[in-house]
N, C-alpha and C. Protein backbone atom coordinates (compact mmCIF):
# COMPACT_ATOMS: atom_id res chain seq x y z
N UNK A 1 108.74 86.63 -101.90
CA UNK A 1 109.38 87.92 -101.88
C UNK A 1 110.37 87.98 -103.05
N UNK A 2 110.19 89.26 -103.85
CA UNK A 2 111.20 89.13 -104.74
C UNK A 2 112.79 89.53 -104.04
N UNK A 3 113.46 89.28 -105.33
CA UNK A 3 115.09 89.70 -104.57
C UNK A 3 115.26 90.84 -104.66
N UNK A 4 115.11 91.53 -105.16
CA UNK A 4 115.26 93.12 -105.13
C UNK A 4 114.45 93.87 -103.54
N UNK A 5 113.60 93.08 -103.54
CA UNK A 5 112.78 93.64 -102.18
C UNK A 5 113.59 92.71 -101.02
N UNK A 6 114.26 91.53 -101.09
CA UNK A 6 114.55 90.86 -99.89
C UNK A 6 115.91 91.50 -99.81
N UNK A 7 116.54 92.09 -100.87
CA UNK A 7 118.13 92.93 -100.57
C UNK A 7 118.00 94.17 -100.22
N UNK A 8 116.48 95.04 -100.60
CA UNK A 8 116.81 96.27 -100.09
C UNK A 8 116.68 96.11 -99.19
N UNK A 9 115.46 95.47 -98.33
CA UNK A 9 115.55 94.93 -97.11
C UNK A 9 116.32 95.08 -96.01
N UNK A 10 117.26 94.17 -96.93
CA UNK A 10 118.77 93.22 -96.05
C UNK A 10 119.28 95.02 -95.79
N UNK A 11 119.93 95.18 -96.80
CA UNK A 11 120.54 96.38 -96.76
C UNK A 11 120.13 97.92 -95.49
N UNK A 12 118.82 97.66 -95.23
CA UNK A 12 117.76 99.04 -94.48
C UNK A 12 118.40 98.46 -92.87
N UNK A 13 118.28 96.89 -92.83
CA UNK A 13 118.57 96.77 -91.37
C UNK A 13 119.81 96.08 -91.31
N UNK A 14 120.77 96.09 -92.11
CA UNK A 14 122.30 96.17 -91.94
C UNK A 14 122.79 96.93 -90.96
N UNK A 15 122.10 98.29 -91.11
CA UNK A 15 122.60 99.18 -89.69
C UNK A 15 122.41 99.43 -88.78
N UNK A 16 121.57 98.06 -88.52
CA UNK A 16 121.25 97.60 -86.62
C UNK A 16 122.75 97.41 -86.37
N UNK A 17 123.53 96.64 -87.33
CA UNK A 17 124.96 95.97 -87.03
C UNK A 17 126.06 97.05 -86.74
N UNK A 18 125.84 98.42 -87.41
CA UNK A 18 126.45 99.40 -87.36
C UNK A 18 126.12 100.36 -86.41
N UNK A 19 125.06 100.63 -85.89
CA UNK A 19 124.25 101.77 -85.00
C UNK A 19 124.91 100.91 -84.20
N UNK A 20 125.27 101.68 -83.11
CA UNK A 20 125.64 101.31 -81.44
C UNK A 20 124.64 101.82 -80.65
N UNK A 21 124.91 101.35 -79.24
CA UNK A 21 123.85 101.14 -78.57
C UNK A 21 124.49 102.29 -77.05
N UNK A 22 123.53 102.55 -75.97
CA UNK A 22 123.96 103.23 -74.87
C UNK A 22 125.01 102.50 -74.09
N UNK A 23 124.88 101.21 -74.45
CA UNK A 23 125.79 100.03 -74.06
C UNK A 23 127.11 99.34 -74.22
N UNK A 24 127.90 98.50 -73.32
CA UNK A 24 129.00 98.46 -73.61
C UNK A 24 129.02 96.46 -73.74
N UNK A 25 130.03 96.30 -74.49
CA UNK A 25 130.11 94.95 -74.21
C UNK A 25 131.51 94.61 -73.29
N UNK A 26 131.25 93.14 -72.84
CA UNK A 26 132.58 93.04 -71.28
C UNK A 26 134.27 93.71 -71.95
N UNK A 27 134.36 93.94 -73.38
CA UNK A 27 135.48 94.23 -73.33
C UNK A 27 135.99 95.47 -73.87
N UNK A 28 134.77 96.35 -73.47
CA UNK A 28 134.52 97.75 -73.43
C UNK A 28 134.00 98.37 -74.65
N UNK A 29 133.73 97.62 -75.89
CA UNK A 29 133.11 98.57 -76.93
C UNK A 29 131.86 98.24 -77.03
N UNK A 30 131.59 99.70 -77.47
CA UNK A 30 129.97 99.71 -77.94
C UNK A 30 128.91 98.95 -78.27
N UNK A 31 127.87 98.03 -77.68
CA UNK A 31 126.84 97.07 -78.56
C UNK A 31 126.05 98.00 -79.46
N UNK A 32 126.44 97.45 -80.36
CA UNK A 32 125.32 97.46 -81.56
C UNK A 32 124.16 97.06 -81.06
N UNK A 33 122.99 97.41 -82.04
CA UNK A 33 121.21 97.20 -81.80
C UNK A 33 121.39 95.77 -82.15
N UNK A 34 122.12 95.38 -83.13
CA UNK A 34 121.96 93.59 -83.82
C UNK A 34 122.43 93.11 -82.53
N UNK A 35 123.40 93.18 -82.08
CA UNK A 35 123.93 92.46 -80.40
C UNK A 35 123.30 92.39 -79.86
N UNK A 36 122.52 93.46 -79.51
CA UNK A 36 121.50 93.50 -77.72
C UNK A 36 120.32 92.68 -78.76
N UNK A 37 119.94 92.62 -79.56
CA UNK A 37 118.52 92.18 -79.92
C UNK A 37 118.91 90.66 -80.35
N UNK A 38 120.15 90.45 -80.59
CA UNK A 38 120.67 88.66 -80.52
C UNK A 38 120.82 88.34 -79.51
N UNK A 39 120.87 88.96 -78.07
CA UNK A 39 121.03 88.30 -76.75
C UNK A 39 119.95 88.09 -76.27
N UNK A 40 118.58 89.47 -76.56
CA UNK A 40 117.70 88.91 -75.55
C UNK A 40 116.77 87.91 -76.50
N UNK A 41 117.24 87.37 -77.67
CA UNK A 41 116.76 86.62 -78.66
C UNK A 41 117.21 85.24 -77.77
N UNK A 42 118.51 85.17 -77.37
CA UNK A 42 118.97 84.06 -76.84
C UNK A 42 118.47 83.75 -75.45
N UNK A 43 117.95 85.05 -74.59
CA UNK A 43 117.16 85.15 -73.77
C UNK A 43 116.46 84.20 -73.47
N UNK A 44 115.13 84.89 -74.51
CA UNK A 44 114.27 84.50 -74.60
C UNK A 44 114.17 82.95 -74.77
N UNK A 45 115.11 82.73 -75.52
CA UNK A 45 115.04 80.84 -76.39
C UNK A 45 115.11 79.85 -74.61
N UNK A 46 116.17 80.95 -73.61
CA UNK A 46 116.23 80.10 -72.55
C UNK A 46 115.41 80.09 -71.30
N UNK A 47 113.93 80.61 -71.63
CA UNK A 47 112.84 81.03 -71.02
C UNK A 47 111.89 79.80 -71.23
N UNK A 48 112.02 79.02 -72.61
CA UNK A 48 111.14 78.03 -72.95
C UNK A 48 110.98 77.37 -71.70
N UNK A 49 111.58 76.61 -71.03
CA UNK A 49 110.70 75.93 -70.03
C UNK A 49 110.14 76.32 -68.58
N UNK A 50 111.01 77.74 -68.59
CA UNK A 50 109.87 78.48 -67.67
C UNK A 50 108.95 78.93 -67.48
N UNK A 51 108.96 79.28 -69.25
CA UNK A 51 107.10 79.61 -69.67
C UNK A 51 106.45 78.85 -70.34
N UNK A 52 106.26 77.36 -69.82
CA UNK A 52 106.17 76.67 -70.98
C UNK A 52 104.65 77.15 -72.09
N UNK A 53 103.96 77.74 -71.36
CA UNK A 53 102.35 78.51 -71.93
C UNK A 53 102.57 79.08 -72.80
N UNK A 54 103.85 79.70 -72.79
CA UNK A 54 104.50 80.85 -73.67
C UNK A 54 104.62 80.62 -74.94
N UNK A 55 104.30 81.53 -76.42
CA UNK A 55 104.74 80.66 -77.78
C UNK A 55 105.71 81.71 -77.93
N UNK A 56 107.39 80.77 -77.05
CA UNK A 56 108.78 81.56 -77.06
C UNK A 56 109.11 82.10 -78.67
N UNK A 57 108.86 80.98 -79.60
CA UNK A 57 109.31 81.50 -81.08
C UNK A 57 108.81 82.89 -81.14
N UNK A 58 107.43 83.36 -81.24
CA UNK A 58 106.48 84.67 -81.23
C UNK A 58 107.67 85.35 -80.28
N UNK A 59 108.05 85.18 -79.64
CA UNK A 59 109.05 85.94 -78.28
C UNK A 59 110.51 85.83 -78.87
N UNK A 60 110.84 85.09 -78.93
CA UNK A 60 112.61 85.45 -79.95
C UNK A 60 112.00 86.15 -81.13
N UNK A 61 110.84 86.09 -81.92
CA UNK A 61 110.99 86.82 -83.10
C UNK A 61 110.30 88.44 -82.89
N UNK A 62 109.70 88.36 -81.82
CA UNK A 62 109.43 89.86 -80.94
C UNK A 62 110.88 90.62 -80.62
N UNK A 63 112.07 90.03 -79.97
CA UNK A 63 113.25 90.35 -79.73
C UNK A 63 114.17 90.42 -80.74
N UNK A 64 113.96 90.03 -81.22
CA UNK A 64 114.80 89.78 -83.09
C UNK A 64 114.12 91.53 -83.60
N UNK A 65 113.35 91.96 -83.91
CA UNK A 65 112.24 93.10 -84.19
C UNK A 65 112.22 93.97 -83.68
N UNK A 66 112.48 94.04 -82.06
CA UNK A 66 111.59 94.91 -81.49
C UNK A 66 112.69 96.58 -81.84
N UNK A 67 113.28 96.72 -82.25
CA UNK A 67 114.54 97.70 -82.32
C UNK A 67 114.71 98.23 -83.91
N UNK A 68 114.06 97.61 -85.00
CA UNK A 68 114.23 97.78 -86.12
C UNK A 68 114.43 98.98 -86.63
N UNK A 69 113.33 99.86 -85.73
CA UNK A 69 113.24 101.08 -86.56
C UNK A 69 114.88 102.17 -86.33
N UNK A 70 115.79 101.67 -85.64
CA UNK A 70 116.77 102.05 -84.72
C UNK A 70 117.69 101.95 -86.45
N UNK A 71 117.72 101.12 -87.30
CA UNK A 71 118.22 100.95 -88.14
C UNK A 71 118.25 102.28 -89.06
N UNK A 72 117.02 103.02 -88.39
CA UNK A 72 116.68 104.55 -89.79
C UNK A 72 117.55 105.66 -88.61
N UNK A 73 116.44 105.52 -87.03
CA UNK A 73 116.64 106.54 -85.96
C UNK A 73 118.16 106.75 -85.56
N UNK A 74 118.38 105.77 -85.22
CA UNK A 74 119.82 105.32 -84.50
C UNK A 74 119.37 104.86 -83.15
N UNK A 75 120.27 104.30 -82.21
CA UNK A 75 119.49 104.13 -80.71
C UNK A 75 119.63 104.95 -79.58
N UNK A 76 118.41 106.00 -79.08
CA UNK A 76 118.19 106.59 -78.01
C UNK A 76 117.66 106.15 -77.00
N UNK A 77 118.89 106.47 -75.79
CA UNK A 77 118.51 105.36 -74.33
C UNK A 77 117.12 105.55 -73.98
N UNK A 78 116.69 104.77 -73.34
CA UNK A 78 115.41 105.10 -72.75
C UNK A 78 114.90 106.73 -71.60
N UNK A 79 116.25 106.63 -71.30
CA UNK A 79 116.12 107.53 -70.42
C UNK A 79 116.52 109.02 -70.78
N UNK A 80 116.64 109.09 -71.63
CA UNK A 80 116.52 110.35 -73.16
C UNK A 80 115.71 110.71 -73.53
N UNK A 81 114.86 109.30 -74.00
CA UNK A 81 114.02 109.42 -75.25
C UNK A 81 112.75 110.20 -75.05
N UNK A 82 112.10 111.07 -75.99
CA UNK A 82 111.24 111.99 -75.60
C UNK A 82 110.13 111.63 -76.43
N UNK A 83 108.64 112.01 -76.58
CA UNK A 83 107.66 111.64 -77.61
C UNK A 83 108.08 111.77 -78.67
N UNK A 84 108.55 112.92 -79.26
CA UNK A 84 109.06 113.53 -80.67
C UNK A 84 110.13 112.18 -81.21
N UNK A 85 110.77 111.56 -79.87
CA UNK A 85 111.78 110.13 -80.56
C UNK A 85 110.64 108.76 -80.47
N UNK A 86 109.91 109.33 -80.08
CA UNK A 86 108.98 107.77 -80.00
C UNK A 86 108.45 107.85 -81.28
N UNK A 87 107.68 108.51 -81.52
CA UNK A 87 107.26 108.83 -83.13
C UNK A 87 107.55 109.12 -84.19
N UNK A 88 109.09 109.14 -84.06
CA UNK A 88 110.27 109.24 -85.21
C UNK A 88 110.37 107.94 -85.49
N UNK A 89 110.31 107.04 -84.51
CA UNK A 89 111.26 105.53 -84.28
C UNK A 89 109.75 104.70 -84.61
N UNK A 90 108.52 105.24 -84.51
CA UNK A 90 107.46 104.49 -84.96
C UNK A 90 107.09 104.72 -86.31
N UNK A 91 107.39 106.09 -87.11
CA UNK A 91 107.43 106.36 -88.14
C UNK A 91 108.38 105.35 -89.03
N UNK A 92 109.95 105.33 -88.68
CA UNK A 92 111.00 104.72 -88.99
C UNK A 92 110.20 103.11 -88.96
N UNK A 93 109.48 102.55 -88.40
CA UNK A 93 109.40 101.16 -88.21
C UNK A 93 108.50 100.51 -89.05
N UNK A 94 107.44 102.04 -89.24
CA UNK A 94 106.22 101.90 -90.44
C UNK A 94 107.16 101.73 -91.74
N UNK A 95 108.10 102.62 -92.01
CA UNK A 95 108.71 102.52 -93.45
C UNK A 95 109.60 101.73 -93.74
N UNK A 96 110.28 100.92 -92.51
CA UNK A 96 110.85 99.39 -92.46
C UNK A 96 110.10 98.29 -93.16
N UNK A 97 108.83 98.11 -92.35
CA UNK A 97 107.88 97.02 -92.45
C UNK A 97 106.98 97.27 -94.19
N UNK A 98 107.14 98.40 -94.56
CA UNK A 98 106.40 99.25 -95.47
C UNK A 98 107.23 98.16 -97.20
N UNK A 99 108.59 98.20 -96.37
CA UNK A 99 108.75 97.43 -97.45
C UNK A 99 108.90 95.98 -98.08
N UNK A 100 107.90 95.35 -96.70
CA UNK A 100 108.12 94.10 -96.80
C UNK A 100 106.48 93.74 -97.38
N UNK A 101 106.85 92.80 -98.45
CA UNK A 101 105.13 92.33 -99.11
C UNK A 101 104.89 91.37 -98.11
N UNK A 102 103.21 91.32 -97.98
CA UNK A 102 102.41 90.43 -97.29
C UNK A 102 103.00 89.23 -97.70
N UNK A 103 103.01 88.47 -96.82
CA UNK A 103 102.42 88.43 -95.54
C UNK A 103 103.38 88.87 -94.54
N UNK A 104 104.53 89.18 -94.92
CA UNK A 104 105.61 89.19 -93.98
C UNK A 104 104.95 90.72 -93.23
N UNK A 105 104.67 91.34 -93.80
CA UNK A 105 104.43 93.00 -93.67
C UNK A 105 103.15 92.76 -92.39
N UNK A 106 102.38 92.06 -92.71
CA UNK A 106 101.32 91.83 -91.78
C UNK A 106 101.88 91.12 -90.46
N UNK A 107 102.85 90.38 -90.84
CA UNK A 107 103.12 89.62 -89.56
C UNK A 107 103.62 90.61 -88.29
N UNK A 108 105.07 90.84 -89.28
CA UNK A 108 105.99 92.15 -88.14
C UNK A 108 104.75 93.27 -87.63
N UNK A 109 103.81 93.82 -88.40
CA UNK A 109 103.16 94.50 -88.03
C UNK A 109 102.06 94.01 -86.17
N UNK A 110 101.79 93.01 -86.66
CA UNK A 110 101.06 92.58 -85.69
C UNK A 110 102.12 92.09 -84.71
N UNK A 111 103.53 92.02 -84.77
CA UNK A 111 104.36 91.44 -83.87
C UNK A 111 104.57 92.60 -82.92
N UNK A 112 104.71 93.82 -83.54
CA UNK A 112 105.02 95.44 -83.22
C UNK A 112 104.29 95.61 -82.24
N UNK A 113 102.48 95.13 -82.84
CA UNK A 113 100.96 95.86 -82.03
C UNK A 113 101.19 95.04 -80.31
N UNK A 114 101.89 93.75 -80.40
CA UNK A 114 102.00 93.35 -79.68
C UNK A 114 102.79 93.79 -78.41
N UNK A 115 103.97 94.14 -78.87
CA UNK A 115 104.84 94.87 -77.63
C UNK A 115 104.17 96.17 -77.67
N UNK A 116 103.62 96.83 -78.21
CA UNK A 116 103.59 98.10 -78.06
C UNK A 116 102.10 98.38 -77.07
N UNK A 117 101.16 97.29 -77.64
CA UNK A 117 100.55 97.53 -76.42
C UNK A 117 100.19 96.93 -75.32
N UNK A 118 101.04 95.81 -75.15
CA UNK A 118 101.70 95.46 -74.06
C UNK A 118 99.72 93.97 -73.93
N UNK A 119 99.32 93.69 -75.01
CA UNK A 119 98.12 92.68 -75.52
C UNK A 119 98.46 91.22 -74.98
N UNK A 120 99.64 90.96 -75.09
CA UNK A 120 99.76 89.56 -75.11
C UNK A 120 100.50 89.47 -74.22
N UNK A 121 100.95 87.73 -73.71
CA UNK A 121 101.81 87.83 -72.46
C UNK A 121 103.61 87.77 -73.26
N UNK A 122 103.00 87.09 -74.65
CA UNK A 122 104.75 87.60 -75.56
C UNK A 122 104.82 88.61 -75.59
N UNK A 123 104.09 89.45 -75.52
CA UNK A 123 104.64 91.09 -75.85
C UNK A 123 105.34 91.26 -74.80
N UNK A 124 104.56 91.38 -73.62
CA UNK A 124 104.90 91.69 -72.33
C UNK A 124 105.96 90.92 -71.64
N UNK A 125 106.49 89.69 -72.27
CA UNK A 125 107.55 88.81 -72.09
C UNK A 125 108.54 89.31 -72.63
N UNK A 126 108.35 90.27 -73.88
CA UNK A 126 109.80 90.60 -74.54
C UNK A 126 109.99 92.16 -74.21
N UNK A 127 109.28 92.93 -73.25
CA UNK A 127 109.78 93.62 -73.04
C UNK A 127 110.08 93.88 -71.21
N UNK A 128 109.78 92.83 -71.16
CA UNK A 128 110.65 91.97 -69.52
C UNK A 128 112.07 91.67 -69.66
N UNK A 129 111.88 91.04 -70.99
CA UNK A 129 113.64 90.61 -71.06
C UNK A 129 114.09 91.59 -71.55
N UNK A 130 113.76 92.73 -71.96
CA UNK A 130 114.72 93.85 -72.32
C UNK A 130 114.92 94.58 -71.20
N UNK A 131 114.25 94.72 -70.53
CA UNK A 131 114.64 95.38 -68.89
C UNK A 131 115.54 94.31 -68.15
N UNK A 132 115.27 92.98 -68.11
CA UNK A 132 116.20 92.30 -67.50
C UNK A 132 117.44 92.80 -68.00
N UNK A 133 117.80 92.30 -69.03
CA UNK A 133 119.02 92.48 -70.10
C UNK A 133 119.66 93.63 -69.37
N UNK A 134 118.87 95.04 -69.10
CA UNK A 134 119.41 95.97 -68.68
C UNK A 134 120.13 95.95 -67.50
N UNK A 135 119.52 95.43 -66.51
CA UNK A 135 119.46 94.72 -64.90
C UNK A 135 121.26 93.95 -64.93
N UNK A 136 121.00 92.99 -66.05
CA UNK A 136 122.47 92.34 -66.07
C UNK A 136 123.41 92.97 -66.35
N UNK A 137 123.17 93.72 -67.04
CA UNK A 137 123.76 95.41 -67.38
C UNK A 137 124.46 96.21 -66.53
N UNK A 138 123.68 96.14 -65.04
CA UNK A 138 124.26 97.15 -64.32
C UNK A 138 124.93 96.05 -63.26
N UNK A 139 124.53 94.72 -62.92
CA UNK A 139 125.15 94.03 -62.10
C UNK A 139 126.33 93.80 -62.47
N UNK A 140 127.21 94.00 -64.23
CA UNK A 140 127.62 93.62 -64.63
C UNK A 140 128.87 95.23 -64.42
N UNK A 141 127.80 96.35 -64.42
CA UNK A 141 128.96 97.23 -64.27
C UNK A 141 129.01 97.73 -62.84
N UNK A 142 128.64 97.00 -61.63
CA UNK A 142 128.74 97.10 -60.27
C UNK A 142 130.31 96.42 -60.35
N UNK A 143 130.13 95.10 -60.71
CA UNK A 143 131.38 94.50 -60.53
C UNK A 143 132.66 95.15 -61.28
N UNK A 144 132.62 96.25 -62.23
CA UNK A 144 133.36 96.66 -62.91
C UNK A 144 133.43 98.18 -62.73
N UNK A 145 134.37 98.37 -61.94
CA UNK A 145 134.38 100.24 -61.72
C UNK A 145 134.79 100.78 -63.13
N UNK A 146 135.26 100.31 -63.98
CA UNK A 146 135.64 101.43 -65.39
C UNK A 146 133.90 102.02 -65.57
N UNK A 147 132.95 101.02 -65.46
CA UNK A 147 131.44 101.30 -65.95
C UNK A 147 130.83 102.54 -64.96
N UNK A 148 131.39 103.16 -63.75
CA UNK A 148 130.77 104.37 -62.61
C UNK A 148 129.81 104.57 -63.86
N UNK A 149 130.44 105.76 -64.38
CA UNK A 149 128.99 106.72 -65.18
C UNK A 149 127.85 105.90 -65.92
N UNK A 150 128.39 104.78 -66.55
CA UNK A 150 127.27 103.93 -67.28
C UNK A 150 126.05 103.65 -65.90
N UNK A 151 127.01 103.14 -64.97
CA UNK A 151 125.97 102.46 -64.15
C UNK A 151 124.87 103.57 -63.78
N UNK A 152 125.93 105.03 -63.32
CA UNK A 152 124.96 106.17 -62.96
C UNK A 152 123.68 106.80 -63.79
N UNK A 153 124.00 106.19 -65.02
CA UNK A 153 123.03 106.16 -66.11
C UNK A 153 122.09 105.39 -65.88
N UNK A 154 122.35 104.22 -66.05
CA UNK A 154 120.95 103.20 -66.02
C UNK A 154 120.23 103.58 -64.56
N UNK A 155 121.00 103.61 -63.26
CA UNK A 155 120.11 104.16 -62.28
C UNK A 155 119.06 104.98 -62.11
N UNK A 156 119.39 106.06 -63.12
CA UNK A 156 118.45 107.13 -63.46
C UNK A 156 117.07 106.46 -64.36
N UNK A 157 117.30 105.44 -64.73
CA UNK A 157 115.76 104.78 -65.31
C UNK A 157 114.75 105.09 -64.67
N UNK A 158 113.52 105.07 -64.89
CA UNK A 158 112.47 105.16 -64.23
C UNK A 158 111.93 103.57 -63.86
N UNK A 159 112.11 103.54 -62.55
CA UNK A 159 111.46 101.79 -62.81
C UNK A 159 109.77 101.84 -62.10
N UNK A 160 109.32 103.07 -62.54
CA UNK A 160 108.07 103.36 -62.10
C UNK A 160 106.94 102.78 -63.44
N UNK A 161 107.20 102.73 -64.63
CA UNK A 161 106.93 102.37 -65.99
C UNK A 161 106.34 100.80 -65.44
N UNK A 162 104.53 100.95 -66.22
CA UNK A 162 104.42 99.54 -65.92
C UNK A 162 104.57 98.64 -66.78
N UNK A 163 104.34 97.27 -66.87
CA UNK A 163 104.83 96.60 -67.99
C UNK A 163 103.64 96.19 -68.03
């Protein structure tokens, strides 16, 4: 990869670090997309011997990814998000990956096909731990009354969605 392509790069998903998330962290500010996608990265790493079948790396680097396009979109909760944002945020993810030369471009691509259509049991592993993540989320704002409306939020999820 040249450097001009590995800095614009750097630069396109810098603002995972900056975009905030529907989410709060324990000492009340906003997670960023880079936060939530470094936890269930760390998640995932502590799944290895429960799945041992599992190829966890393919799964932290599914969780590392899976949010990228959030860097162009910004992040819309799930329970918002409408087709017109699904295909903004898949558009956004094409012109992410768009600028990465093969092989890298092929990889993320096929890392994407994976969660998205739910093919593999990593796909379907990393978007388990993003619903978990959420789960800890709300156990986390049960114990914490400042969180009422957050929690009343995530309740409203649909947990009818199959994985």
């Amino acid at each position: 990869m040249k450097q001009t392509e590995f800095i614009k790069f750097l630069n396109v998903i810098e603002k995972l670090k900056c975009n905030t998330r529907h989410s709060w962290t324990s000492t009340g500010r906003r997670e960023s997309v880079a936060e939530h996608s470094w936890r269930l990265a760390i998640m995932a790493m502590l799944c290895r011997d429960e799945y041992p079948s599992l190829d966890i790396d393919k799964v932290i680097k599914m969780c590392l990814i899976h949010d990228l396009g959030e860097a162009i979109t910004g992040d819309i909760p799930s329970f918002y998000k409408t087709e017109s944002h699904e295909n903004e945020e898949e558009k956004a993810i094409d012109k992410i990956i768009s600028m990465l030369p093969a092989p890298y471009n092929s990889e993320f691509e096929s890392l994407f096909a994976e969660i998205e259509k739910k093919a593999t049991d990593e796909g379907r592993c990393t978007i388990v731990i993003n619903r978990l993540k959420i789960a800890i989320f709300a156990q986390y704002c049960i114990k914490n009354p400042r969180y009422t409306l957050v929690l009343s939020r995530i309740s409203s999820l649909s947990c009818d969605k199959t994985i």
